[in-house]
C-alpha atoms as a PDB file:
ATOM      1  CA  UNK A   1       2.862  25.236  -2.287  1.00  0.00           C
ATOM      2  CA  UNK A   2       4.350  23.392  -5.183  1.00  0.00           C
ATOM      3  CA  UNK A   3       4.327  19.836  -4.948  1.00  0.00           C
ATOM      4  CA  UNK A   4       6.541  17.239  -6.419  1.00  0.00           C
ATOM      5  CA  UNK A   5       4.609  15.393  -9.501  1.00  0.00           C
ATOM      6  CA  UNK A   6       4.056  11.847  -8.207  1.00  0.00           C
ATOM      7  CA  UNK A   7       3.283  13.554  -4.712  1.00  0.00           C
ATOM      8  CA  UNK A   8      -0.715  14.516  -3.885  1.00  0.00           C
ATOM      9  CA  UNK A   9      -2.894  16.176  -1.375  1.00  0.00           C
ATOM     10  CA  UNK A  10      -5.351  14.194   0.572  1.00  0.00           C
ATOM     11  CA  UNK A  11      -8.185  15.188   2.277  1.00  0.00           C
ATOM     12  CA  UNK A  12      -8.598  13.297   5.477  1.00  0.00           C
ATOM     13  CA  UNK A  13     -12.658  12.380   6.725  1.00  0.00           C
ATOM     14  CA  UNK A  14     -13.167  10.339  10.249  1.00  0.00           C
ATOM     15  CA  UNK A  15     -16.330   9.721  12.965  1.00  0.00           C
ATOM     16  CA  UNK A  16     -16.094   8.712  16.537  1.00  0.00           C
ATOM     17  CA  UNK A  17     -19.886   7.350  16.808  1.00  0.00           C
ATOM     18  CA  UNK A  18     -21.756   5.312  14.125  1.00  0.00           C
ATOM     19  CA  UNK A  19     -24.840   8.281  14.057  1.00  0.00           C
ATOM     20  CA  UNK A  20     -22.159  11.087  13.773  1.00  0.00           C
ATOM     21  CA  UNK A  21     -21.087  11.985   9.699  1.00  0.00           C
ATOM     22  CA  UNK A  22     -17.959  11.878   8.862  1.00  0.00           C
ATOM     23  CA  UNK A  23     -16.147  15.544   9.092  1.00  0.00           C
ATOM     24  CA  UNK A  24     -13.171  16.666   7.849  1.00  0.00           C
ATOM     25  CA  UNK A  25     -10.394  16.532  10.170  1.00  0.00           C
ATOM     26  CA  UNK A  26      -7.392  17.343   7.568  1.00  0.00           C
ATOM     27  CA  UNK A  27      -4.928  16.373   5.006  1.00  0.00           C
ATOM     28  CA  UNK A  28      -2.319  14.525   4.409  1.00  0.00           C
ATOM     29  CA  UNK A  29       0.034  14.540   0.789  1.00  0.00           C
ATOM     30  CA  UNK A  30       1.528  11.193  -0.120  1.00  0.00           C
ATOM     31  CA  UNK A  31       2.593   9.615  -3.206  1.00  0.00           C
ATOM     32  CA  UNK A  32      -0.014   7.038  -3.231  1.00  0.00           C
ATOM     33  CA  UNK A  33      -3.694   6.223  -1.515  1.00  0.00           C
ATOM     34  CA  UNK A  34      -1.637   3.334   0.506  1.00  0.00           C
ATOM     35  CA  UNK A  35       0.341   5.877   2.396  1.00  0.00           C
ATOM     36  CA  UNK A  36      -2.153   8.349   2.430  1.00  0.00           C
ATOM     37  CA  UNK A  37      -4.382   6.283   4.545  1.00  0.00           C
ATOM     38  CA  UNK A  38      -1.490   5.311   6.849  1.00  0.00           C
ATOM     39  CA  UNK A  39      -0.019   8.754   6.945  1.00  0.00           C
ATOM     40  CA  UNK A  40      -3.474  10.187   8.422  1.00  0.00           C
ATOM     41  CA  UNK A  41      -4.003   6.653  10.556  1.00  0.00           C
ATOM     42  CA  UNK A  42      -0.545   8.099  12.250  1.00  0.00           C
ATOM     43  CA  UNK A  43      -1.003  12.183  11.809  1.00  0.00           C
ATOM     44  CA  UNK A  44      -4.803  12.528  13.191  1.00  0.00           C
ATOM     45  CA  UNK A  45      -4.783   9.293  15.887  1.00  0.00           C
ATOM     46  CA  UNK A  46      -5.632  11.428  19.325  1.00  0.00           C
ATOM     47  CA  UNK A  47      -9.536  10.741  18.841  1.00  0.00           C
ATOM     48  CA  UNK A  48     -10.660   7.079  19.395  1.00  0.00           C
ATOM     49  CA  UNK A  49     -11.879   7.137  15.630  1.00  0.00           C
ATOM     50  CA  UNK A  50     -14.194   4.410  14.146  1.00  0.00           C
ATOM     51  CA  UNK A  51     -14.408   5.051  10.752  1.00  0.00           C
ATOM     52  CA  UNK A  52     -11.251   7.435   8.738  1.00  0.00           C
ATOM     53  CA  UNK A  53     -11.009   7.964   4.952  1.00  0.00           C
ATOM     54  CA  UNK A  54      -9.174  10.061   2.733  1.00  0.00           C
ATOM     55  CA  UNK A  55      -9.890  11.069  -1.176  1.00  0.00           C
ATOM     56  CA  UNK A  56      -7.157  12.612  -3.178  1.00  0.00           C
ATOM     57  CA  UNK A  57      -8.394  16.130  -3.078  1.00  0.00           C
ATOM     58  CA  UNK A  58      -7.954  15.899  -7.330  1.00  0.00           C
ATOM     59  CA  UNK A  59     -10.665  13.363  -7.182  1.00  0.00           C
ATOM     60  CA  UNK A  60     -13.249  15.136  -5.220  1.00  0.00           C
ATOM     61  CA  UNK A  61     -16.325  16.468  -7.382  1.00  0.00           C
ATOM     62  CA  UNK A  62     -17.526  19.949  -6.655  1.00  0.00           C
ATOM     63  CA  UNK A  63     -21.294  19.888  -6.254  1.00  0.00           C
ATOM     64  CA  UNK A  64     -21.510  24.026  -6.285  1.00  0.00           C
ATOM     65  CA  UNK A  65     -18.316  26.398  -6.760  1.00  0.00           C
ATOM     66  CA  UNK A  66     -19.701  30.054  -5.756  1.00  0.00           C
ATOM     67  CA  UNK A  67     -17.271  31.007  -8.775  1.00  0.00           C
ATOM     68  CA  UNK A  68     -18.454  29.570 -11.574  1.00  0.00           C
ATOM     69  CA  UNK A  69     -21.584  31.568 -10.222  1.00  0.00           C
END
């Protein structure tokens, strides 16, 4: 999927209970964090959620990579 330039993917993380970590429930793409966070607030709002972030997926760091391997 080719994406426009000012346009980026999201990854969307969220918890229900303070003791549970936060999972991945998704993504969202969005020109900026602003409407990234409301676009998943809106997208992924059927679970009664305490806690939802989202990272632009370009700014995640990979900790291992089985390819570089």
């Amino acid at each position: 999927m080719t994406l426009k330039p000012d346009i980026q993917v999201y990854e969307v993380f969220a918890r229900q209970r303070r003791k549970d970590p936060l999972a991945h429930v998704g993504t969202v793409t969005a020109p900026n964090d602003d409407l990234a966070a409301a676009y998943a607030r809106s997208i992924y709002n059927e679970e009664p959620w305490i806690e939802m972030r989202v990272i632009a997926r370009k700014n995640l760091i990979a900790a291992l990579d089985l390819e570089e391997v």
